[in-house]
PDB file of N, CA and C in Angstrom:
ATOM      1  N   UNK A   1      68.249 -99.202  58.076  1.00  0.00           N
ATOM      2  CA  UNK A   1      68.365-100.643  57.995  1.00  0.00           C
ATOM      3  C   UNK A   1      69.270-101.125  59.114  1.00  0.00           C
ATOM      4  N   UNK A   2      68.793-101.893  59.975  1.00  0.00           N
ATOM      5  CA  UNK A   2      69.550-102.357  61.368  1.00  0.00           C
ATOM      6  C   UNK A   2      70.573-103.573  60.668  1.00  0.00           C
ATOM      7  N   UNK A   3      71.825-103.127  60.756  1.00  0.00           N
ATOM      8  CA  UNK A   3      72.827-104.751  60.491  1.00  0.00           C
ATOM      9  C   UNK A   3      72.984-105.601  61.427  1.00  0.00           C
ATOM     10  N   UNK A   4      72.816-106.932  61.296  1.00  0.00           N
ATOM     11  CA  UNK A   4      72.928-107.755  62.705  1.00  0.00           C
ATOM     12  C   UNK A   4      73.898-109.197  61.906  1.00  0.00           C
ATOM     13  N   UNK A   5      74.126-110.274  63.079  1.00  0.00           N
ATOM     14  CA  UNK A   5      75.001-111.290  62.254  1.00  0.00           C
ATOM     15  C   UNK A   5      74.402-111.931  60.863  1.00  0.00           C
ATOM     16  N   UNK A   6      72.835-112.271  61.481  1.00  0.00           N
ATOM     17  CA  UNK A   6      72.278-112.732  60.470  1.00  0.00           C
ATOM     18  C   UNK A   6      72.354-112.009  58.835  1.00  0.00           C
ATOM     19  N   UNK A   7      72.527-110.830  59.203  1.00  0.00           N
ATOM     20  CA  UNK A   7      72.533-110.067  57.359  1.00  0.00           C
ATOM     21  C   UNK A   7      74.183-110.259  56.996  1.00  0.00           C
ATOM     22  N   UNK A   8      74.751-109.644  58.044  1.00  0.00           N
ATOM     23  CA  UNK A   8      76.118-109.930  57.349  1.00  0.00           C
ATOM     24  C   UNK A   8      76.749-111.435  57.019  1.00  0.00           C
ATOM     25  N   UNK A   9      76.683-112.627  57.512  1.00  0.00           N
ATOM     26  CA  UNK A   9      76.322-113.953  57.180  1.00  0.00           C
ATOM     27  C   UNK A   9      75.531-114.130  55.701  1.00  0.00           C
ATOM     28  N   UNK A  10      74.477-113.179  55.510  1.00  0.00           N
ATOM     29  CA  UNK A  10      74.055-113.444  54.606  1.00  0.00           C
ATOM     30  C   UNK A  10      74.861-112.648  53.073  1.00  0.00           C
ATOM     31  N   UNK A  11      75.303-111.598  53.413  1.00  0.00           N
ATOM     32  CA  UNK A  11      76.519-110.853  52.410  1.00  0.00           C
ATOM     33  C   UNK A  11      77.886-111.324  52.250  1.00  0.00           C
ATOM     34  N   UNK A  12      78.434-112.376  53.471  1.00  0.00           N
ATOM     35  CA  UNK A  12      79.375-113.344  53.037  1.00  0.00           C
ATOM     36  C   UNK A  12      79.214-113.952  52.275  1.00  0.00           C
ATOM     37  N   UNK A  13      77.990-114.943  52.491  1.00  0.00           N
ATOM     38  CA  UNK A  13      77.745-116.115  51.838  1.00  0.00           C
ATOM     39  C   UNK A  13      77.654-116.093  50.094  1.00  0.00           C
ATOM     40  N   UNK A  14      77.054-114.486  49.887  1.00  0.00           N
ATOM     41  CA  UNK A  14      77.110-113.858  48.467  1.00  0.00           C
ATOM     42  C   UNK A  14      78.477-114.096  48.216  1.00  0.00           C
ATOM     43  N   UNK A  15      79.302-113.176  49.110  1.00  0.00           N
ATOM     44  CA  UNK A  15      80.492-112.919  48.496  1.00  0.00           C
ATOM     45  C   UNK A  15      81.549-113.657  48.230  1.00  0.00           C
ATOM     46  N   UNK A  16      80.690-114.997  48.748  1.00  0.00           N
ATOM     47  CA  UNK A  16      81.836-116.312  48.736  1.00  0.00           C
ATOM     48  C   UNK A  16      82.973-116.208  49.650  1.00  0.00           C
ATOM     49  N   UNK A  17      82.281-115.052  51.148  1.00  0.00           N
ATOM     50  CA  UNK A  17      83.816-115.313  52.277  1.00  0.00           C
ATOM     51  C   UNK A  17      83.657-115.926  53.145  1.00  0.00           C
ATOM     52  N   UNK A  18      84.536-116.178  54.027  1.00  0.00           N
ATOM     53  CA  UNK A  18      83.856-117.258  55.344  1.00  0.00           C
ATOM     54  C   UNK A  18      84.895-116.346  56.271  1.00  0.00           C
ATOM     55  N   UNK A  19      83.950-115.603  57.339  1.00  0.00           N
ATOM     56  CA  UNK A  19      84.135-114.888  58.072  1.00  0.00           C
ATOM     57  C   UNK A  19      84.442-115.592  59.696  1.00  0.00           C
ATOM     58  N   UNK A  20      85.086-115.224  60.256  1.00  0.00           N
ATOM     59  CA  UNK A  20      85.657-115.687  61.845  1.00  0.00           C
ATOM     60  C   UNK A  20      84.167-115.057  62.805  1.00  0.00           C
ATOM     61  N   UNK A  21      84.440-115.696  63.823  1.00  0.00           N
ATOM     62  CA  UNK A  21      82.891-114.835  64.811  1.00  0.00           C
ATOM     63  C   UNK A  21      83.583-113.064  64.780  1.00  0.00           C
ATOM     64  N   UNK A  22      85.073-112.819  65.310  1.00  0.00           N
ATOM     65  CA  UNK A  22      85.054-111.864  65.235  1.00  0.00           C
ATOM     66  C   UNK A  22      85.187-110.858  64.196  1.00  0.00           C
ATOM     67  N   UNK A  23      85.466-111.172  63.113  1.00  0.00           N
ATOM     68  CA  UNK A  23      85.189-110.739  61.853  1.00  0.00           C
ATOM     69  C   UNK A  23      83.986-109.991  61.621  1.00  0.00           C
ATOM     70  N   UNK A  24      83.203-111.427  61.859  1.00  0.00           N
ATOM     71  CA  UNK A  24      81.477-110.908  61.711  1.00  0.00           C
ATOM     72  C   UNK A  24      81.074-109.925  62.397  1.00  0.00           C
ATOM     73  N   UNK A  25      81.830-109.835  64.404  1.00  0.00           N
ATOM     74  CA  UNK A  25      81.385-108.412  64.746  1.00  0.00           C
ATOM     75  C   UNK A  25      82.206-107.103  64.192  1.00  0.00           C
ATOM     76  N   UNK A  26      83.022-107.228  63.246  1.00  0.00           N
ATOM     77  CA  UNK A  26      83.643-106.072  63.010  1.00  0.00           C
ATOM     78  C   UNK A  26      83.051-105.632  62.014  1.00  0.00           C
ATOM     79  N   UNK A  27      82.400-106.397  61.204  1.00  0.00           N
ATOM     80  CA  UNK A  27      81.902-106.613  59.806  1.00  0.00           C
ATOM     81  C   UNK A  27      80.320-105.730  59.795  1.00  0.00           C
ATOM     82  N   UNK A  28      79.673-106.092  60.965  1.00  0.00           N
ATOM     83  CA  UNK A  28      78.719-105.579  61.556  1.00  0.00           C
ATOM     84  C   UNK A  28      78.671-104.156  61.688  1.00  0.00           C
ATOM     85  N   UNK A  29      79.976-103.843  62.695  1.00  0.00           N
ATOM     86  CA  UNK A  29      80.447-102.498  63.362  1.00  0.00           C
ATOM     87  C   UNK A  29      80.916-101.824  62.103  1.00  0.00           C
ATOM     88  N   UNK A  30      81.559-102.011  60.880  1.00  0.00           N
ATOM     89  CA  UNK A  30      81.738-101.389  60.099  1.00  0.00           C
ATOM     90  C   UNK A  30      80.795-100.766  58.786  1.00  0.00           C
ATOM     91  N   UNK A  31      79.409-102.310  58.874  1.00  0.00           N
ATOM     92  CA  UNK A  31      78.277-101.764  58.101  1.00  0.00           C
ATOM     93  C   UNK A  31      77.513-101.048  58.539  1.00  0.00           C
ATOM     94  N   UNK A  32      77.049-101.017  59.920  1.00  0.00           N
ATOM     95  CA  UNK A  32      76.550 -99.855  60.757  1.00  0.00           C
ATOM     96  C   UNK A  32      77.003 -98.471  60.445  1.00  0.00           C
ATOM     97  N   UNK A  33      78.111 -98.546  60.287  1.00  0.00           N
ATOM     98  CA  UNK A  33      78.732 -97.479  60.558  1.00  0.00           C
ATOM     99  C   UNK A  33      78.880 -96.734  59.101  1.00  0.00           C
ATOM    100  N   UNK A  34      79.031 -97.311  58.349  1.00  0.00           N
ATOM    101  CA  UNK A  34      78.613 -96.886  56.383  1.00  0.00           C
ATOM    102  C   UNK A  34      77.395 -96.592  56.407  1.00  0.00           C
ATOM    103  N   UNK A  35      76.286 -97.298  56.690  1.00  0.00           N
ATOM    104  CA  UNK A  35      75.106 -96.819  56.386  1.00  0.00           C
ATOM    105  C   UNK A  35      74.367 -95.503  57.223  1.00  0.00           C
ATOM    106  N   UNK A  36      75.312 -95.509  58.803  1.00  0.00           N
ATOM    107  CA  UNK A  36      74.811 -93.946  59.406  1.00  0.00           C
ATOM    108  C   UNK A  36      75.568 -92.613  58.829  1.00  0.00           C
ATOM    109  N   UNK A  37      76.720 -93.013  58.025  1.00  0.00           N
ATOM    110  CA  UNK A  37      77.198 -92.047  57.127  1.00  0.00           C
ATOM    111  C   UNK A  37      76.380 -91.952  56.112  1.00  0.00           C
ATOM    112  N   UNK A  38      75.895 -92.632  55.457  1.00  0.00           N
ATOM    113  CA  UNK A  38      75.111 -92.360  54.709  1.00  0.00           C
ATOM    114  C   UNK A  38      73.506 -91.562  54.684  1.00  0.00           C
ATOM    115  N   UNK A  39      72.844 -91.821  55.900  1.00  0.00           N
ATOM    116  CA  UNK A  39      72.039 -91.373  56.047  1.00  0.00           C
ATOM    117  C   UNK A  39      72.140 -90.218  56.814  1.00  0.00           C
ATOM    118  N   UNK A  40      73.100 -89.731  57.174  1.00  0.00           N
ATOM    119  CA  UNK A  40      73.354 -88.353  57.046  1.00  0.00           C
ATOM    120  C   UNK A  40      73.682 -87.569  55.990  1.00  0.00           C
ATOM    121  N   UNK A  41      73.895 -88.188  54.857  1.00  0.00           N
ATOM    122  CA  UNK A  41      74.087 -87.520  53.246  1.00  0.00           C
ATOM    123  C   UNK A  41      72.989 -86.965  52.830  1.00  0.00           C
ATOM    124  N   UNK A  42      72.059 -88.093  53.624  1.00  0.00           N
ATOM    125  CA  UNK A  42      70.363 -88.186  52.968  1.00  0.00           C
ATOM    126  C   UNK A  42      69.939 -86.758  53.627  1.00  0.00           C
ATOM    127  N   UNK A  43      70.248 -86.695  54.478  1.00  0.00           N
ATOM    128  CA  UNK A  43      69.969 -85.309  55.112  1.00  0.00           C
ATOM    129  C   UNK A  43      69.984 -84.208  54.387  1.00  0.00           C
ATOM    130  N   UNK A  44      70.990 -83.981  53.474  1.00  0.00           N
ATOM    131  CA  UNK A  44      71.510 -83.442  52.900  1.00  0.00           C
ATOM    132  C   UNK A  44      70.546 -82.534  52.162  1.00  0.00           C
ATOM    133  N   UNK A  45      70.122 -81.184  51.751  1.00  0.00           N
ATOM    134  CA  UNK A  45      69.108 -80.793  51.156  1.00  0.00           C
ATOM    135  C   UNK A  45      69.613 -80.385  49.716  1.00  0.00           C
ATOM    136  N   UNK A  46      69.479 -80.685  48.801  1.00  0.00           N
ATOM    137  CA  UNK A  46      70.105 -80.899  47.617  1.00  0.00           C
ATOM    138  C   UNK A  46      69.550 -80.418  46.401  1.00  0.00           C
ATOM    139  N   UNK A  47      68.176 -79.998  46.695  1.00  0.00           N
ATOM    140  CA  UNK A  47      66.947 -79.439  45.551  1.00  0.00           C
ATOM    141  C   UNK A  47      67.533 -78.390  44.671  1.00  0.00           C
ATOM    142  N   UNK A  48      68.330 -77.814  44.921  1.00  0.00           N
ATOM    143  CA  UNK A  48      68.912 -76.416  43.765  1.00  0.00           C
ATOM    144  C   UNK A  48      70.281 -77.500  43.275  1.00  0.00           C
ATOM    145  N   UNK A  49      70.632 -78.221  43.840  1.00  0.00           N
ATOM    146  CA  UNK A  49      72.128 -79.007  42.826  1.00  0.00           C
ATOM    147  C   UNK A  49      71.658 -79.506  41.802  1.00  0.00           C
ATOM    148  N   UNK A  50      72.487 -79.172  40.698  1.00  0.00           N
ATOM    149  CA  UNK A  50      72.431 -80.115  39.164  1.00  0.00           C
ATOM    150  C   UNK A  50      73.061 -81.360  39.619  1.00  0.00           C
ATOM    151  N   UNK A  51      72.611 -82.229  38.881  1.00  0.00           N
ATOM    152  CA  UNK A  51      73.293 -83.761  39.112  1.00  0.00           C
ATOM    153  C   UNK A  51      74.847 -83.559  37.680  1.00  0.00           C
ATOM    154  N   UNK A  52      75.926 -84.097  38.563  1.00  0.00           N
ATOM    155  CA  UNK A  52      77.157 -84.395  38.335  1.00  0.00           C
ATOM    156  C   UNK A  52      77.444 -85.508  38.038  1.00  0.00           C
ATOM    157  N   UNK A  53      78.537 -85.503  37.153  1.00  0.00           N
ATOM    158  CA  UNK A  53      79.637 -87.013  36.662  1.00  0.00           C
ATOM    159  C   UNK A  53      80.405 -86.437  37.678  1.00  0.00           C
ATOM    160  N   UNK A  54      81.049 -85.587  37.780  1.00  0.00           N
ATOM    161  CA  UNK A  54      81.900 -85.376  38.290  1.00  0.00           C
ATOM    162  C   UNK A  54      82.240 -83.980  38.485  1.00  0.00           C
ATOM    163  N   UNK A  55      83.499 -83.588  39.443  1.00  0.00           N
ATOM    164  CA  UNK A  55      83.007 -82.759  40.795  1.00  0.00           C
ATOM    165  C   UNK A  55      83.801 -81.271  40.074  1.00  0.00           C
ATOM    166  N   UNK A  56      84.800 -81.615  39.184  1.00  0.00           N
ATOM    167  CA  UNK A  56      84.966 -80.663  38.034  1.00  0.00           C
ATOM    168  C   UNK A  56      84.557 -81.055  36.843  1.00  0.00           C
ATOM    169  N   UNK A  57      84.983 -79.761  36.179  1.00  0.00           N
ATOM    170  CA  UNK A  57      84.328 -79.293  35.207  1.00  0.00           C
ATOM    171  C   UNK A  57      85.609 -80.551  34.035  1.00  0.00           C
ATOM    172  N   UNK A  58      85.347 -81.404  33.013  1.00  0.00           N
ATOM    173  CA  UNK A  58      85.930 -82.263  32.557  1.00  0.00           C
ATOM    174  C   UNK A  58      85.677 -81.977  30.697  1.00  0.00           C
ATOM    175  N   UNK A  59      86.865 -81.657  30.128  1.00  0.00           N
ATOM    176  CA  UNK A  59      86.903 -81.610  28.235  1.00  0.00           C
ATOM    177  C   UNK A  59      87.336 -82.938  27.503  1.00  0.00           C
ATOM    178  N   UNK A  60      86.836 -83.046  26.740  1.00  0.00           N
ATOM    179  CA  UNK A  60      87.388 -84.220  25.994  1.00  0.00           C
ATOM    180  C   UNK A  60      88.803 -83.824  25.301  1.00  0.00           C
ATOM    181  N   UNK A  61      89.869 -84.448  25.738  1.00  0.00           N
ATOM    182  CA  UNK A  61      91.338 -83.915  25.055  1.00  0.00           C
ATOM    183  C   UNK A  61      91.882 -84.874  24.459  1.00  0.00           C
ATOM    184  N   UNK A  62      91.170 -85.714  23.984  1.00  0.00           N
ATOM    185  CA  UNK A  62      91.204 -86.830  22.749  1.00  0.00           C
ATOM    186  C   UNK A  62      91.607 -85.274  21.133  1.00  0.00           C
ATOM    187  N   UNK A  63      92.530 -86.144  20.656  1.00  0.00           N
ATOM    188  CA  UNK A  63      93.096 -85.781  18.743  1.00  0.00           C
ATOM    189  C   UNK A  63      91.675 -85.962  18.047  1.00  0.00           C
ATOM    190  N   UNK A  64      91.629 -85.254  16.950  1.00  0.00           N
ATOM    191  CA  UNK A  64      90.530 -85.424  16.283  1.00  0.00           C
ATOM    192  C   UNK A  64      91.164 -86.894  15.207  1.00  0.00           C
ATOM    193  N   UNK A  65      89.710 -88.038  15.064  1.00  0.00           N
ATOM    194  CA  UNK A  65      90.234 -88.737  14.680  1.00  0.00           C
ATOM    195  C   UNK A  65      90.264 -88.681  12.898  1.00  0.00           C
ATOM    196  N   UNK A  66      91.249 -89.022  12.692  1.00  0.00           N
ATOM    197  CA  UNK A  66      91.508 -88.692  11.229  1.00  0.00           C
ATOM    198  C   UNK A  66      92.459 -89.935  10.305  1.00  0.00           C
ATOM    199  N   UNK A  67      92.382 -90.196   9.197  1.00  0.00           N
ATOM    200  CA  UNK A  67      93.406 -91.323   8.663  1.00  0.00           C
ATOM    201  C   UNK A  67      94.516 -90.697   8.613  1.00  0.00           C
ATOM    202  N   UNK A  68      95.496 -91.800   8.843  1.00  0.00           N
ATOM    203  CA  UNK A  68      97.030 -91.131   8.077  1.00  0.00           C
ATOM    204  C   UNK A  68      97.893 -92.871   8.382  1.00  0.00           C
ATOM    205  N   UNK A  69      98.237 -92.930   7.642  1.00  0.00           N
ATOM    206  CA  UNK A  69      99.466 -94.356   6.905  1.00  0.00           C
ATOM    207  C   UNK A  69      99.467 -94.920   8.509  1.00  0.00           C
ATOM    208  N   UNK A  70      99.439 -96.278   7.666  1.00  0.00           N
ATOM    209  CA  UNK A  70      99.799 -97.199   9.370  1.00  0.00           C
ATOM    210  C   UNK A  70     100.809 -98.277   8.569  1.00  0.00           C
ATOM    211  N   UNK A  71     101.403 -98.484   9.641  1.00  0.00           N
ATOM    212  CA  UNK A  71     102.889 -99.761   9.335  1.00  0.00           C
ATOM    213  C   UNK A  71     102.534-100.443   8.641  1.00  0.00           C
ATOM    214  N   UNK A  72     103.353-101.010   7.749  1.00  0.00           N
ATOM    215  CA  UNK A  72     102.948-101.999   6.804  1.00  0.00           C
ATOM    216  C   UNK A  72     102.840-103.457   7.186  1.00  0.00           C
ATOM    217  N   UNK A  73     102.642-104.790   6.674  1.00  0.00           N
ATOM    218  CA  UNK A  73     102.150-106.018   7.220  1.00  0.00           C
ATOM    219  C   UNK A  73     103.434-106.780   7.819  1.00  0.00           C
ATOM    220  N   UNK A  74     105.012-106.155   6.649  1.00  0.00           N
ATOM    221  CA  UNK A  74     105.933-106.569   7.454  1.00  0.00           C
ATOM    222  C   UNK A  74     106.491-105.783   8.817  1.00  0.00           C
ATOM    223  N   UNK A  75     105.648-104.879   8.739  1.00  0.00           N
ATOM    224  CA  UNK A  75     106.648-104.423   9.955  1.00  0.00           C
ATOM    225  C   UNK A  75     106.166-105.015  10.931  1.00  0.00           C
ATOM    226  N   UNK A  76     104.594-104.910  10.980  1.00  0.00           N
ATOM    227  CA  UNK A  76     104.036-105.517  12.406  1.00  0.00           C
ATOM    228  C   UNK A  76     104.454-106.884  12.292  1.00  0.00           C
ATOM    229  N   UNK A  77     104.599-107.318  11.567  1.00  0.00           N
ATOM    230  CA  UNK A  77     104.989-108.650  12.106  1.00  0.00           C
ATOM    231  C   UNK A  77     106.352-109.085  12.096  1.00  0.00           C
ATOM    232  N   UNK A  78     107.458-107.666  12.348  1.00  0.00           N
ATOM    233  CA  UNK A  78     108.457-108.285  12.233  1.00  0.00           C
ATOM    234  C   UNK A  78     109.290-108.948  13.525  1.00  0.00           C
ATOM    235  N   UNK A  79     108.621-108.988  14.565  1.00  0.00           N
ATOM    236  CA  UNK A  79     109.005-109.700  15.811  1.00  0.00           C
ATOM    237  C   UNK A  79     108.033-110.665  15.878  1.00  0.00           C
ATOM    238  N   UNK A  80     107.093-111.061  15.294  1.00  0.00           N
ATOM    239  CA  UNK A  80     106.251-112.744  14.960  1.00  0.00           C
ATOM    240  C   UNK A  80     107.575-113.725  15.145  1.00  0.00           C
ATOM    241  N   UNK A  81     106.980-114.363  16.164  1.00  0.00           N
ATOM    242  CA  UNK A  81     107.555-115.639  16.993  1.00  0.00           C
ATOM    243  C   UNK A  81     107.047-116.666  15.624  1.00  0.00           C
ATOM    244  N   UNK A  82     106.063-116.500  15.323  1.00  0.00           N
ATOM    245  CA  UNK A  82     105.749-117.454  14.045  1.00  0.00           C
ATOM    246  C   UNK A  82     104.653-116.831  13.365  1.00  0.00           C
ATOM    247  N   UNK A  83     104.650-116.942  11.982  1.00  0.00           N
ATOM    248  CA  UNK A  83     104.084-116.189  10.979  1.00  0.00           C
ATOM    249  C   UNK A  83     103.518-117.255   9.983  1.00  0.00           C
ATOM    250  N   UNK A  84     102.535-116.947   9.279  1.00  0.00           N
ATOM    251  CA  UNK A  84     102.393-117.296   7.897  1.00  0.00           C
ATOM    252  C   UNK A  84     101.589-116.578   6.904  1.00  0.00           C
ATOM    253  N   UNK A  85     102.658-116.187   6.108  1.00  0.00           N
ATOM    254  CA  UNK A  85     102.008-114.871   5.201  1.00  0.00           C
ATOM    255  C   UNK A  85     102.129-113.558   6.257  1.00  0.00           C
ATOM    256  N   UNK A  86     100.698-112.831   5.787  1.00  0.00           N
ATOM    257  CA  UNK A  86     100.314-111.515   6.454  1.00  0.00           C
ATOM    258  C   UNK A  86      99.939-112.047   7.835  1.00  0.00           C
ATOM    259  N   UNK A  87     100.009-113.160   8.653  1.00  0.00           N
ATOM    260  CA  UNK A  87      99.310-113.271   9.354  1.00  0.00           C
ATOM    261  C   UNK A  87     100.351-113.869  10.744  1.00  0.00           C
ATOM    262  N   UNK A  88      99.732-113.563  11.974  1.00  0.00           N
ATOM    263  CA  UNK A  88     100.226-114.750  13.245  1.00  0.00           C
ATOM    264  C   UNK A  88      99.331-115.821  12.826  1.00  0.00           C
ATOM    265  N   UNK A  89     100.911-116.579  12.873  1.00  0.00           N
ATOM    266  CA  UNK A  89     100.196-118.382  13.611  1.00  0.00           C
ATOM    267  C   UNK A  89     100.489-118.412  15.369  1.00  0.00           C
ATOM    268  N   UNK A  90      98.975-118.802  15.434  1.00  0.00           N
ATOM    269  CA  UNK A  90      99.326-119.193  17.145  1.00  0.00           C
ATOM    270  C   UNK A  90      98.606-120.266  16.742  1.00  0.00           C
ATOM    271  N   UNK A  91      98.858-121.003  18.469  1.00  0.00           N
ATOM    272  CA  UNK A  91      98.738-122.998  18.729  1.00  0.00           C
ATOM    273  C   UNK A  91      97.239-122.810  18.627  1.00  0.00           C
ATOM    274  N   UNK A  92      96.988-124.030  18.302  1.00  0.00           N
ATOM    275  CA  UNK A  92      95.130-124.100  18.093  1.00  0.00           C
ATOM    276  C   UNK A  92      94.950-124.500  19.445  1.00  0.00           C
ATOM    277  N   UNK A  93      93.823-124.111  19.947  1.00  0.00           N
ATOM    278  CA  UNK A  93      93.192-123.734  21.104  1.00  0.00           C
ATOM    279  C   UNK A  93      91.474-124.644  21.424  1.00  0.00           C
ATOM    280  N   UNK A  94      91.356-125.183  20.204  1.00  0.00           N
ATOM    281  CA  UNK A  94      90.011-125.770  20.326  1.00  0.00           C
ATOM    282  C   UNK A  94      90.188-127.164  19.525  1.00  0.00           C
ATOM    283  N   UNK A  95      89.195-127.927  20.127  1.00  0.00           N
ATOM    284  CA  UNK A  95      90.008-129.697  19.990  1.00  0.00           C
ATOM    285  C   UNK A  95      88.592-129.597  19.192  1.00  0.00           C
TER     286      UNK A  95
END
């Protein structure tokens, strides 16, 4: 894919930036330059690789989840800036 002003102009305009003229040629020179890295990846002969998450080997080291007692209603709320009952009062938010 050839990058020229016109495409990158057009990936600002997505991105909501407003680029300087020389910006745009750097912007250019730098997408050029991602996508011939890339297509040397493509090169890449890859037919015997398994597809990866990731590049080691990764365990789940999460606790098994299980019940056990949680704080009671006064405790969590015992730094409530304002309370009523079991509950926070916060400011109403919808008119």
């Amino acid at each position: 894919m050839k990058i020229d002003d016109k495409l990158v102009e057009h990936i600002a305009r997505l991105a909501r930036l407003s680029l300087t003229g020389d910006e745009r040629t750097a912007m250019v020179s730098d997408l050029s330059n991602i996508l011939g890295y890339i297509e040397k990846l493509d090169e890449l002969d890859t037919r015997d690789v398994e597809p990866t998450s990731h590049v080691v080997g990764i365990t789940n080291v999460m606790r098994d989840d299980r019940p056990r007692p949680s704080i009671s209603a006064d405790e969590a709320l015992l730094n409530a800036p304002d309370r009523a009952d079991n509950f926070y009062r916060v400011p109403k938010i919808i008119e």
